[in-house]
Protein backbone atom coordinates (compact mmCIF):
# COMPACT_ATOMS: atom_id res chain seq x y z
CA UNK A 1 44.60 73.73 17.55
CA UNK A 2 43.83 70.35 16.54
CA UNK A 3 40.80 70.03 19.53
CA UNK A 4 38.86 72.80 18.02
CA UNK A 5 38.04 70.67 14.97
CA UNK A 6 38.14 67.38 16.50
CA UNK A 7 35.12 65.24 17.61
CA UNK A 8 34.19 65.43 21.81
CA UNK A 9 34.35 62.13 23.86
CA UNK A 10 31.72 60.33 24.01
CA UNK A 11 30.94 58.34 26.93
CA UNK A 12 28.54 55.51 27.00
CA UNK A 13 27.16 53.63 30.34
CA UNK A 14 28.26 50.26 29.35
CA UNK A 15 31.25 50.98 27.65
CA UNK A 16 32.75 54.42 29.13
CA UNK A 17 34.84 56.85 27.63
CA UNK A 18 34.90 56.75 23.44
CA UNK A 19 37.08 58.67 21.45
CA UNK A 20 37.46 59.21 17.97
CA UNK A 21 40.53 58.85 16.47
CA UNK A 22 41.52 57.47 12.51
CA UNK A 23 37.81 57.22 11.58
CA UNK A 24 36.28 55.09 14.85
CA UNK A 25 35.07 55.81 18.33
CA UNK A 26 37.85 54.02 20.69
CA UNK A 27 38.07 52.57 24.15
CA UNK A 28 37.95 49.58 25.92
CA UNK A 29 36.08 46.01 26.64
CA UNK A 30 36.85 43.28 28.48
CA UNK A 31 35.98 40.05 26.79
CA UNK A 32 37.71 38.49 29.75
CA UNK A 33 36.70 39.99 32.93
CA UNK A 34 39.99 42.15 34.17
CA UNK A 35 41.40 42.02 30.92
CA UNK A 36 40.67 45.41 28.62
CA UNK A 37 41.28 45.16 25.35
CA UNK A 38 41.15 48.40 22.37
CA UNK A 39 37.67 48.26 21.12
CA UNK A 40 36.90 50.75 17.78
CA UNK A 41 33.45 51.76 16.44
CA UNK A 42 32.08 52.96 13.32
CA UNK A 43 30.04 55.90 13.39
CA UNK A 44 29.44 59.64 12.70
CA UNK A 45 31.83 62.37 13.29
CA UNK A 46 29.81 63.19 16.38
CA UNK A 47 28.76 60.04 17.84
CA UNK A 48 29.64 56.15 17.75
CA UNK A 49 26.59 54.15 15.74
CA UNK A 50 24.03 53.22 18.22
CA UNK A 51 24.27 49.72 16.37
CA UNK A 52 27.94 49.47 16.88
CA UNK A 53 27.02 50.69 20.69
CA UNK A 54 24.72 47.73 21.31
CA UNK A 55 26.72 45.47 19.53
CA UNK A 56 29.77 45.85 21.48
CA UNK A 57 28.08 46.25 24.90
CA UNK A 58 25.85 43.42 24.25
CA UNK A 59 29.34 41.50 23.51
CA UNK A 60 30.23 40.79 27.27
CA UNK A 61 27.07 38.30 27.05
CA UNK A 62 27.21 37.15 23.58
CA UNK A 63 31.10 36.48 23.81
CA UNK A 64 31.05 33.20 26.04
CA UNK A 65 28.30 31.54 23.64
CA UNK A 66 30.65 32.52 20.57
CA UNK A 67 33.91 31.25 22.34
CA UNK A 68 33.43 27.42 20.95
CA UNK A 69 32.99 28.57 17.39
CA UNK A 70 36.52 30.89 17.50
CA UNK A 71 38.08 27.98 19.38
CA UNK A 72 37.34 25.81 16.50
CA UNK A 73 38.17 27.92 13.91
CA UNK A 74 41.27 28.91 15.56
CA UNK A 75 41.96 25.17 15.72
CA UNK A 76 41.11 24.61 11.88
CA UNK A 77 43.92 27.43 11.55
CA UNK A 78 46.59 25.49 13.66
CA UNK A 79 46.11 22.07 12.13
CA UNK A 80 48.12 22.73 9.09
CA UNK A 81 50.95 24.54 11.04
CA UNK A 82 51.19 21.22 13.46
CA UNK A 83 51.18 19.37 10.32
CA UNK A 84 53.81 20.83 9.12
CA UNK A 85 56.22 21.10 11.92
CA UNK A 86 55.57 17.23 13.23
CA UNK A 87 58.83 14.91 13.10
CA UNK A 88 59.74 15.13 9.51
CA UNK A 89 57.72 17.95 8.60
CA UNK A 90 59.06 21.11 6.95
CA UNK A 91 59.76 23.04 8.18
CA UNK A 92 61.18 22.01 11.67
CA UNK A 93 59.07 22.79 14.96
CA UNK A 94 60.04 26.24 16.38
CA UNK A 95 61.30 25.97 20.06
CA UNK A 96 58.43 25.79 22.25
CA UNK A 97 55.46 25.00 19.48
CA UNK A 98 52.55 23.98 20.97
CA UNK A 99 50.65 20.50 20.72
CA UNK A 100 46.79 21.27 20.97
CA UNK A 101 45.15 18.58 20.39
CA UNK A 102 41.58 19.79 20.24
CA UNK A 103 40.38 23.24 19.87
CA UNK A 104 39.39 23.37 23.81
CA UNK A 105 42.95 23.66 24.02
CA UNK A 106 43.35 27.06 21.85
CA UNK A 107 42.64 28.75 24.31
CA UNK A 108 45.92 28.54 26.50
CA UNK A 109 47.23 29.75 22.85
CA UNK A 110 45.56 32.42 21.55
CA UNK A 111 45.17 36.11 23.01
CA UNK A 112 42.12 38.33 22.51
CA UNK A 113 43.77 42.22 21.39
CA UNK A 114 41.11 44.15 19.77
CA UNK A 115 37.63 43.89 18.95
CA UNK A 116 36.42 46.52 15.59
CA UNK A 117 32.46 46.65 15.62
CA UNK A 118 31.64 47.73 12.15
CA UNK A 119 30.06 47.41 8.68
CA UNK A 120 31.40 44.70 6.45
CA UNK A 121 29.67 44.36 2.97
CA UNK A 122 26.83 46.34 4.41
CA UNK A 123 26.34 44.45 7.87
CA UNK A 124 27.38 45.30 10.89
CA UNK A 125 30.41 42.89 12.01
CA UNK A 126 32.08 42.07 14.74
CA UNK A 127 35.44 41.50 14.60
CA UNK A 128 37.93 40.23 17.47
CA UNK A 129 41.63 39.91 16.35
CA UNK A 130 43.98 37.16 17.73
CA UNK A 131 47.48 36.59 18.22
CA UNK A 132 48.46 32.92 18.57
CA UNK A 133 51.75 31.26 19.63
CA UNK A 134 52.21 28.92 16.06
CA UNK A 135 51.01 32.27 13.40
CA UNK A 136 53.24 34.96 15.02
CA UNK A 137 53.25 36.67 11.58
CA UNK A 138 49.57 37.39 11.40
CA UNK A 139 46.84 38.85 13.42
CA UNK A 140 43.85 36.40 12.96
CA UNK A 141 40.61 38.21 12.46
CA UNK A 142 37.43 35.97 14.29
CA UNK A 143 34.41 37.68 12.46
CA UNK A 144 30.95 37.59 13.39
CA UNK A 145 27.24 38.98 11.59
CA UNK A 146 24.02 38.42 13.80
CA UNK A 147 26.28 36.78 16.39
CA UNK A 148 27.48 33.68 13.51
CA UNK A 149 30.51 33.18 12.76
CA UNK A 150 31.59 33.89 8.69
CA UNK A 151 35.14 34.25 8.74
CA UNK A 152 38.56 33.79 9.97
CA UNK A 153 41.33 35.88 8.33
CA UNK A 154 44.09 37.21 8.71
CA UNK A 155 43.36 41.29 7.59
CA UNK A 156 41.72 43.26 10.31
CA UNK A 157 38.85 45.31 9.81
CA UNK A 158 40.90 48.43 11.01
CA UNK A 159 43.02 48.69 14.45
């Protein structure tokens, strides 16, 4: 009963099969080539926002020129943690922390599992959330607006 008053798929040529479900158009991307991820757009009940669209399809080209600024803010993110856990730190080093010693090495760290392509504050953003080995309590938001990074946080735009 539900179908008859649900939105149709949508299916884009870059991005394939979209379907809305909690409020945004969902599928897939791969950020990492073999590797899909969920991806969720804004938009209308009947379509996903042609901005969002672009966005996230022009996002397999855009992503490798963004990857230094999440490494680095992923980094900034990790510093206090190793502070914390180093020999006389409190509190003591989990079993198996890691030692990355520049932000080249967050990447061996850190795993891509969503990106969210929609309005923040009125602008279209791009969010791609991250789990990392020394935050296992948060999901790390990596936001972006006109392909600059603004923020790291730890709230997702929606999942």
């Amino acid at each position: 009963m539900f179908g008859l008053f649900g939105s149709p798929a949508h299916t884009d040529p870059r991005l394939g099969k979209l379907v809305r479900r909690r409020g945004l158009w969902r599928g897939t991307i791969e950020l990492t080539p073999g590797s899909p991820i969920p991806l969720a757009l804004s938009g209308s009940r009947s379509a996903p926002s042609a901005e969002a669209t672009q966005a996230a399809a022009d996002l397999a080209q855009s992503f490798p020129a963004w990857q230094a600024d999440v490494e680095r803010a992923l980094y900034e993110h990790y510093w206090p943690y190793s502070e914390s856990s180093a020999p006389g730190g409190e509190p003591p080093a989990p079993e198996g922390f890691p030692r990355i010693a520049t932000p080249d090495d967050v990447r061996a760290h850190a795993t891509a599992l969503f990106v969210v392509v929609a309005p923040l504050a009125g602008r279209l953003t791009v969010e791609i959330g991250y789990s990392t080995v020394w935050d296992d309590e948060h999901t790390l938001g990596v936001r972006f607006q006109g392909g600059r990074l603004i923020e790291l946080c730890g709230s997702g735009l929606a999942r």
